[in-house]
PDB file of N, CA and C in Angstrom:
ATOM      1  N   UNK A   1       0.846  -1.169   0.000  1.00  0.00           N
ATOM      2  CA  UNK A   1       0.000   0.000   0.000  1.00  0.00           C
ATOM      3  C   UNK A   1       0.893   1.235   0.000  1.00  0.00           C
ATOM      4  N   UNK A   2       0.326   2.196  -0.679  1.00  0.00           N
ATOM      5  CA  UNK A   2       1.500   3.266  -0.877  1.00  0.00           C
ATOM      6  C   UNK A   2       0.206   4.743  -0.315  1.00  0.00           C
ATOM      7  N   UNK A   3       0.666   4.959   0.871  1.00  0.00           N
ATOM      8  CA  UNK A   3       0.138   5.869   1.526  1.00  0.00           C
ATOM      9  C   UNK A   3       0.789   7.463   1.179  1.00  0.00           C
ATOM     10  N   UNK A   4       0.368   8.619   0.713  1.00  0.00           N
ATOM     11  CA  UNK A   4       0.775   9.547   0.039  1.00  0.00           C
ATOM     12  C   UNK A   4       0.525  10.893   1.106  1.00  0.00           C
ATOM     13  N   UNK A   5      -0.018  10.529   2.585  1.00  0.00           N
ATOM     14  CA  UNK A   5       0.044  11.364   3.335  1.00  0.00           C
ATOM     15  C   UNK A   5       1.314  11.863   4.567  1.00  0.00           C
ATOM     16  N   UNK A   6       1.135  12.584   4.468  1.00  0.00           N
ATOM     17  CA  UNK A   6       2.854  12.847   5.099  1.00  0.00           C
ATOM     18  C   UNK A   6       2.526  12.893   6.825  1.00  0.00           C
ATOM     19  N   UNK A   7       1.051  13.023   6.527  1.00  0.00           N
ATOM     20  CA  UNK A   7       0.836  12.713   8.351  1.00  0.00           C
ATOM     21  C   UNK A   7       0.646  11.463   8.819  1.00  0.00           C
ATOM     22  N   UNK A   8       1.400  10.472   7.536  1.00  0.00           N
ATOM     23  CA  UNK A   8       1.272   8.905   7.830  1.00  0.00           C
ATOM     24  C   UNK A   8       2.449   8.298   8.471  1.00  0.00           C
ATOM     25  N   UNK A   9       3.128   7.984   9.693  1.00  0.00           N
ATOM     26  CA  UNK A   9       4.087   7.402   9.680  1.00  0.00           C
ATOM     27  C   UNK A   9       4.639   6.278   8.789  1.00  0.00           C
ATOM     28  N   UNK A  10       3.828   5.579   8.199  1.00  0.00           N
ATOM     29  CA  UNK A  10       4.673   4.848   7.310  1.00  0.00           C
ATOM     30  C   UNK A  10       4.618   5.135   5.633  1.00  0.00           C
ATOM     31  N   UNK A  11       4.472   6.725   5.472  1.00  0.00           N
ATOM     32  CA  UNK A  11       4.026   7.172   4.327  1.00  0.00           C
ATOM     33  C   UNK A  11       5.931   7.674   3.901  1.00  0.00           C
ATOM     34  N   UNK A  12       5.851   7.075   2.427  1.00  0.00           N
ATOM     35  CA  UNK A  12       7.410   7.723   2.137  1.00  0.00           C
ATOM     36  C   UNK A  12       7.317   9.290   2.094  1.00  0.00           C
ATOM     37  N   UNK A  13       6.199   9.877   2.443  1.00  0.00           N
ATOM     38  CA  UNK A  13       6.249  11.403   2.303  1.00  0.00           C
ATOM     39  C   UNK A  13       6.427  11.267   3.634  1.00  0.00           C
ATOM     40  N   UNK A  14       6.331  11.168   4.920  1.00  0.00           N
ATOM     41  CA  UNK A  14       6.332  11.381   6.257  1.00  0.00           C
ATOM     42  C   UNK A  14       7.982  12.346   6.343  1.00  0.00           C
ATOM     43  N   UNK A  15       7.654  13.093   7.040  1.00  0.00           N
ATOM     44  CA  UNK A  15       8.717  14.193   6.786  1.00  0.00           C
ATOM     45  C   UNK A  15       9.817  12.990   7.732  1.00  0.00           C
ATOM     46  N   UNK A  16      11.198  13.174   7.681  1.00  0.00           N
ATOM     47  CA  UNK A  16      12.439  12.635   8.402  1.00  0.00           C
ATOM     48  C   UNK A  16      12.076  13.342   9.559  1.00  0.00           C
ATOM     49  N   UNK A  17      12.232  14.838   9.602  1.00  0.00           N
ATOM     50  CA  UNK A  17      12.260  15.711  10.916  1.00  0.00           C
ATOM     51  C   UNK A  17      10.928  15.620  11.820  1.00  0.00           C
ATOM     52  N   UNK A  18      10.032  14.710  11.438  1.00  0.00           N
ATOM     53  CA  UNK A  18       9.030  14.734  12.597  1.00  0.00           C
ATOM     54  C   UNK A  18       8.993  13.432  13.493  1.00  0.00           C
ATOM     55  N   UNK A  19       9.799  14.080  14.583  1.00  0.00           N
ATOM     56  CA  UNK A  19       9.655  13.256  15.807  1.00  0.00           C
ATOM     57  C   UNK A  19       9.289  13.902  16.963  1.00  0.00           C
ATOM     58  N   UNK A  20       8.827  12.578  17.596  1.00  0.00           N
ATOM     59  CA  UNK A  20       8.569  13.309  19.267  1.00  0.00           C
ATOM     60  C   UNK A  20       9.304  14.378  19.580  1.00  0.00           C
ATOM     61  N   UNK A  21       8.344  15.653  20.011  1.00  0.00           N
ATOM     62  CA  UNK A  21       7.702  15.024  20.238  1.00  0.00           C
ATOM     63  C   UNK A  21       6.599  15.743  19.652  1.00  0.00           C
ATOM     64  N   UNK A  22       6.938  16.242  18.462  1.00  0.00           N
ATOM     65  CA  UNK A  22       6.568  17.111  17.102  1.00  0.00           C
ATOM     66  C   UNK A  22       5.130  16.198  16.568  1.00  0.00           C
ATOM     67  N   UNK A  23       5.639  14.788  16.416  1.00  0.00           N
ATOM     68  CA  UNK A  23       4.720  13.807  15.693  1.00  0.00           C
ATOM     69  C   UNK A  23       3.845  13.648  16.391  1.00  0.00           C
ATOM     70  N   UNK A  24       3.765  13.504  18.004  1.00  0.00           N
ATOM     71  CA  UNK A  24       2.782  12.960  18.118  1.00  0.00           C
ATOM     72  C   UNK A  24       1.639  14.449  18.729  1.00  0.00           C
ATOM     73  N   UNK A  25       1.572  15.522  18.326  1.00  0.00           N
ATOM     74  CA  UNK A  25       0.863  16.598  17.855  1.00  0.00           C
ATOM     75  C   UNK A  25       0.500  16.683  16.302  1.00  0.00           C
ATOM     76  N   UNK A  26       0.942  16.077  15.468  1.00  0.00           N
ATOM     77  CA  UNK A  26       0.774  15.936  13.708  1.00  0.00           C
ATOM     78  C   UNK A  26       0.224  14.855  13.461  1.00  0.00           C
ATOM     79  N   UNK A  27       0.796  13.244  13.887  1.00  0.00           N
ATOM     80  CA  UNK A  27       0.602  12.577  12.731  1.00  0.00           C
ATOM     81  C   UNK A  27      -0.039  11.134  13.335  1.00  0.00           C
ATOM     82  N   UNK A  28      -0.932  10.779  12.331  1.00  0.00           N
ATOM     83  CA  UNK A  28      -2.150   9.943  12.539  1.00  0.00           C
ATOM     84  C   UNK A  28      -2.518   9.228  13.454  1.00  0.00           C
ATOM     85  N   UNK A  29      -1.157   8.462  13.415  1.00  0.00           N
ATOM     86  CA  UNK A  29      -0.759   7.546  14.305  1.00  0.00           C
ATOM     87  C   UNK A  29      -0.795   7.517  16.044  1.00  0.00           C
ATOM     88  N   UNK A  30      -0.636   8.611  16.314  1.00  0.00           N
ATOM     89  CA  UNK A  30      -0.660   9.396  17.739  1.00  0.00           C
ATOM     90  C   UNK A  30      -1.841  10.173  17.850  1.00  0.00           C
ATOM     91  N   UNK A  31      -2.477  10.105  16.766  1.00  0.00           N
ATOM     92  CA  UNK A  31      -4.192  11.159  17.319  1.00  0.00           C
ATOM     93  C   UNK A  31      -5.173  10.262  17.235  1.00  0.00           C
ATOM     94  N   UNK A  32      -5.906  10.552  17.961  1.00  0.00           N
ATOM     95  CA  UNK A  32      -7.315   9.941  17.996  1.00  0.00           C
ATOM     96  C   UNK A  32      -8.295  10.844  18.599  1.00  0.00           C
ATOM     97  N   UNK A  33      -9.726  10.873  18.411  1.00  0.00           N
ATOM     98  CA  UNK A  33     -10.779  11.179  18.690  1.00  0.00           C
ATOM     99  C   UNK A  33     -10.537  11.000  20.418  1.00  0.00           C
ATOM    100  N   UNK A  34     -10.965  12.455  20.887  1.00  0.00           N
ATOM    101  CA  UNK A  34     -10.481  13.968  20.662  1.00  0.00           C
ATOM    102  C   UNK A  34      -8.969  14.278  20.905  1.00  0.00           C
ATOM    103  N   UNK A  35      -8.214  14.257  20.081  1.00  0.00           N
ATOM    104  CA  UNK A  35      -6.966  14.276  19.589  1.00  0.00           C
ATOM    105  C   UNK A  35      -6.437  13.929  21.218  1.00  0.00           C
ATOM    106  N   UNK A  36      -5.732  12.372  21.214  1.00  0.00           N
ATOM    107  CA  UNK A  36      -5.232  12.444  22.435  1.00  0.00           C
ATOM    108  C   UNK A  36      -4.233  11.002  22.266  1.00  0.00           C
ATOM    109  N   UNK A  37      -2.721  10.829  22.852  1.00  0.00           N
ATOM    110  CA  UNK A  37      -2.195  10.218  22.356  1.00  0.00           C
ATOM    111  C   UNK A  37      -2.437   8.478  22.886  1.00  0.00           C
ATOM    112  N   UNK A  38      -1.788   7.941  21.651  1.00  0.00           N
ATOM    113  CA  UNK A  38      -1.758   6.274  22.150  1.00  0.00           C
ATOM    114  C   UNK A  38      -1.131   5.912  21.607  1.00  0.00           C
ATOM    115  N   UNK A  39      -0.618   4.920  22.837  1.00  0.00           N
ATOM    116  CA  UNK A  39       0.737   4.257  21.873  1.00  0.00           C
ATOM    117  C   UNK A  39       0.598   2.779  20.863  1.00  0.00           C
ATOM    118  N   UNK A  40      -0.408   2.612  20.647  1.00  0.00           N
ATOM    119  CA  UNK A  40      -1.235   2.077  19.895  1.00  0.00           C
ATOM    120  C   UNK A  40      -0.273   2.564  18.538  1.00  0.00           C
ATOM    121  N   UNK A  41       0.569   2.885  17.779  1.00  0.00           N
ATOM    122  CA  UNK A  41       1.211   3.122  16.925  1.00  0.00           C
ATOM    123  C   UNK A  41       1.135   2.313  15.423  1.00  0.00           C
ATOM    124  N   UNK A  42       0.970   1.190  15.819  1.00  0.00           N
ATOM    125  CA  UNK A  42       1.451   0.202  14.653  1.00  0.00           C
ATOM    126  C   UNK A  42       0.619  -0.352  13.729  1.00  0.00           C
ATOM    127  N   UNK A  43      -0.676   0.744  13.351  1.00  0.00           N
ATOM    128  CA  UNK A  43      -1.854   0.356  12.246  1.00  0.00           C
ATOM    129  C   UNK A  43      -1.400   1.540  11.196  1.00  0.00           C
ATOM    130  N   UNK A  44      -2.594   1.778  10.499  1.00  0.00           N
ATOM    131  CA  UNK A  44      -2.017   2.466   8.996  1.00  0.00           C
ATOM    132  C   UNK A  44      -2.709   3.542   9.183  1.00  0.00           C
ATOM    133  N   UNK A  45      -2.946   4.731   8.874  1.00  0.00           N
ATOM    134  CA  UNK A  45      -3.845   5.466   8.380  1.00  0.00           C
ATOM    135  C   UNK A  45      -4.987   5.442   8.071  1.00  0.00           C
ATOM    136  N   UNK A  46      -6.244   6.403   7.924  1.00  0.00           N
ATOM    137  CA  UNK A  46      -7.300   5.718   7.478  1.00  0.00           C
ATOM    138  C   UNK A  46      -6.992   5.413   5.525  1.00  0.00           C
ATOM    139  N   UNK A  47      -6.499   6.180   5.266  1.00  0.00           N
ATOM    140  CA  UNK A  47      -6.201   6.154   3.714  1.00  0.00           C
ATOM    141  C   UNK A  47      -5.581   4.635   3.395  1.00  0.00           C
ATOM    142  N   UNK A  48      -4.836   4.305   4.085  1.00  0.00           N
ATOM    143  CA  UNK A  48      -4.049   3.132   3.686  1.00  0.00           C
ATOM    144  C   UNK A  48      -5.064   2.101   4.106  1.00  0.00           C
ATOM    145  N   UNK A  49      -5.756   2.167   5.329  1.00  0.00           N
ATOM    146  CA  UNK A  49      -6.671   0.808   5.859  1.00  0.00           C
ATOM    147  C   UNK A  49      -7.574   0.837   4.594  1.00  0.00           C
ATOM    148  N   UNK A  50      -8.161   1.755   3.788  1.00  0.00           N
ATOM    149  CA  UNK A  50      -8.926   1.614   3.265  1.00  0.00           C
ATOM    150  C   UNK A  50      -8.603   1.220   1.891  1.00  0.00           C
ATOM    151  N   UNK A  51      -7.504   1.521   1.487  1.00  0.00           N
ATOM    152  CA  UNK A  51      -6.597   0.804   0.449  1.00  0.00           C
ATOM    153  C   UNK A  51      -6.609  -0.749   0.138  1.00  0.00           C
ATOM    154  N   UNK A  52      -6.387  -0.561   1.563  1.00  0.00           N
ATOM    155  CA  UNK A  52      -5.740  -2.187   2.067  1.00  0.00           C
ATOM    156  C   UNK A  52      -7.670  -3.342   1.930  1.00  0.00           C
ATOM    157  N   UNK A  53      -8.567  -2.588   1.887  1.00  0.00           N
ATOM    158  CA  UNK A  53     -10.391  -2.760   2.018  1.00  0.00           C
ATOM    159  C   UNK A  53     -10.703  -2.922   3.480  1.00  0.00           C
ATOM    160  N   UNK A  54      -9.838  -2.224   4.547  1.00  0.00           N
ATOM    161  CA  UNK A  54     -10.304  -2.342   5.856  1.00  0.00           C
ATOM    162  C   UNK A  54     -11.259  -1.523   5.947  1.00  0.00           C
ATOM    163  N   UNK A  55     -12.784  -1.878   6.990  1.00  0.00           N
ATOM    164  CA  UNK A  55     -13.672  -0.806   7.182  1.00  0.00           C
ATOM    165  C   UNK A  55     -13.049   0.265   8.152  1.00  0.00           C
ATOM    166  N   UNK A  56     -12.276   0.063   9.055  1.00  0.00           N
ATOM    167  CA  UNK A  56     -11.575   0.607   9.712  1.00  0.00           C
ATOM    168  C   UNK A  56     -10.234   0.339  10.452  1.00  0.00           C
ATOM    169  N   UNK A  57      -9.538   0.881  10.821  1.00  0.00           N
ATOM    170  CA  UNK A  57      -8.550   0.804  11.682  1.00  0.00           C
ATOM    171  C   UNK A  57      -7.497  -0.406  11.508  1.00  0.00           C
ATOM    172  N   UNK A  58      -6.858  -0.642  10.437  1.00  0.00           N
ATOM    173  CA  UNK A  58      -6.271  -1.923  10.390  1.00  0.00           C
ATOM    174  C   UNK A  58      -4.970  -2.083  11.424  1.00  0.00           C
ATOM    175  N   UNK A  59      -4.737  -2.702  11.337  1.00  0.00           N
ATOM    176  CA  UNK A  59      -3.539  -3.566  12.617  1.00  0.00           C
ATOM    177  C   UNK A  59      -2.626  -4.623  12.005  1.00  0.00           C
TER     178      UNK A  59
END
């Protein structure tokens, strides 16, 4: 899956310079409804889950 958002951690656009603790104020992976962090890290984007035909949240 080729994710084209740069607020994707595993997107080849994901900027180099965004790290903690920068990222987890930006990028997907670290926000959730109402923007609050988890270390829950290791699913895709919604763009990519849905790529991938997940209804949501893949893992």
């Amino acid at each position: 899956i080729r994710c084209e958002q740069s607020n994707c951690k595993f997107s080849p656009f994901h900027p180099a310079s965004c790290k903690p603790p920068v990222c987890r104020r930006t990028c997907w992976q670290y926000l959730r409804y109402p923007e609050r962090y988890s270390p829950n890290i290791d699913g895709y984007c919604p763009s990519c889950s849905q790529a991938m035909g997940c209804h949501y949240y893949c893992q």
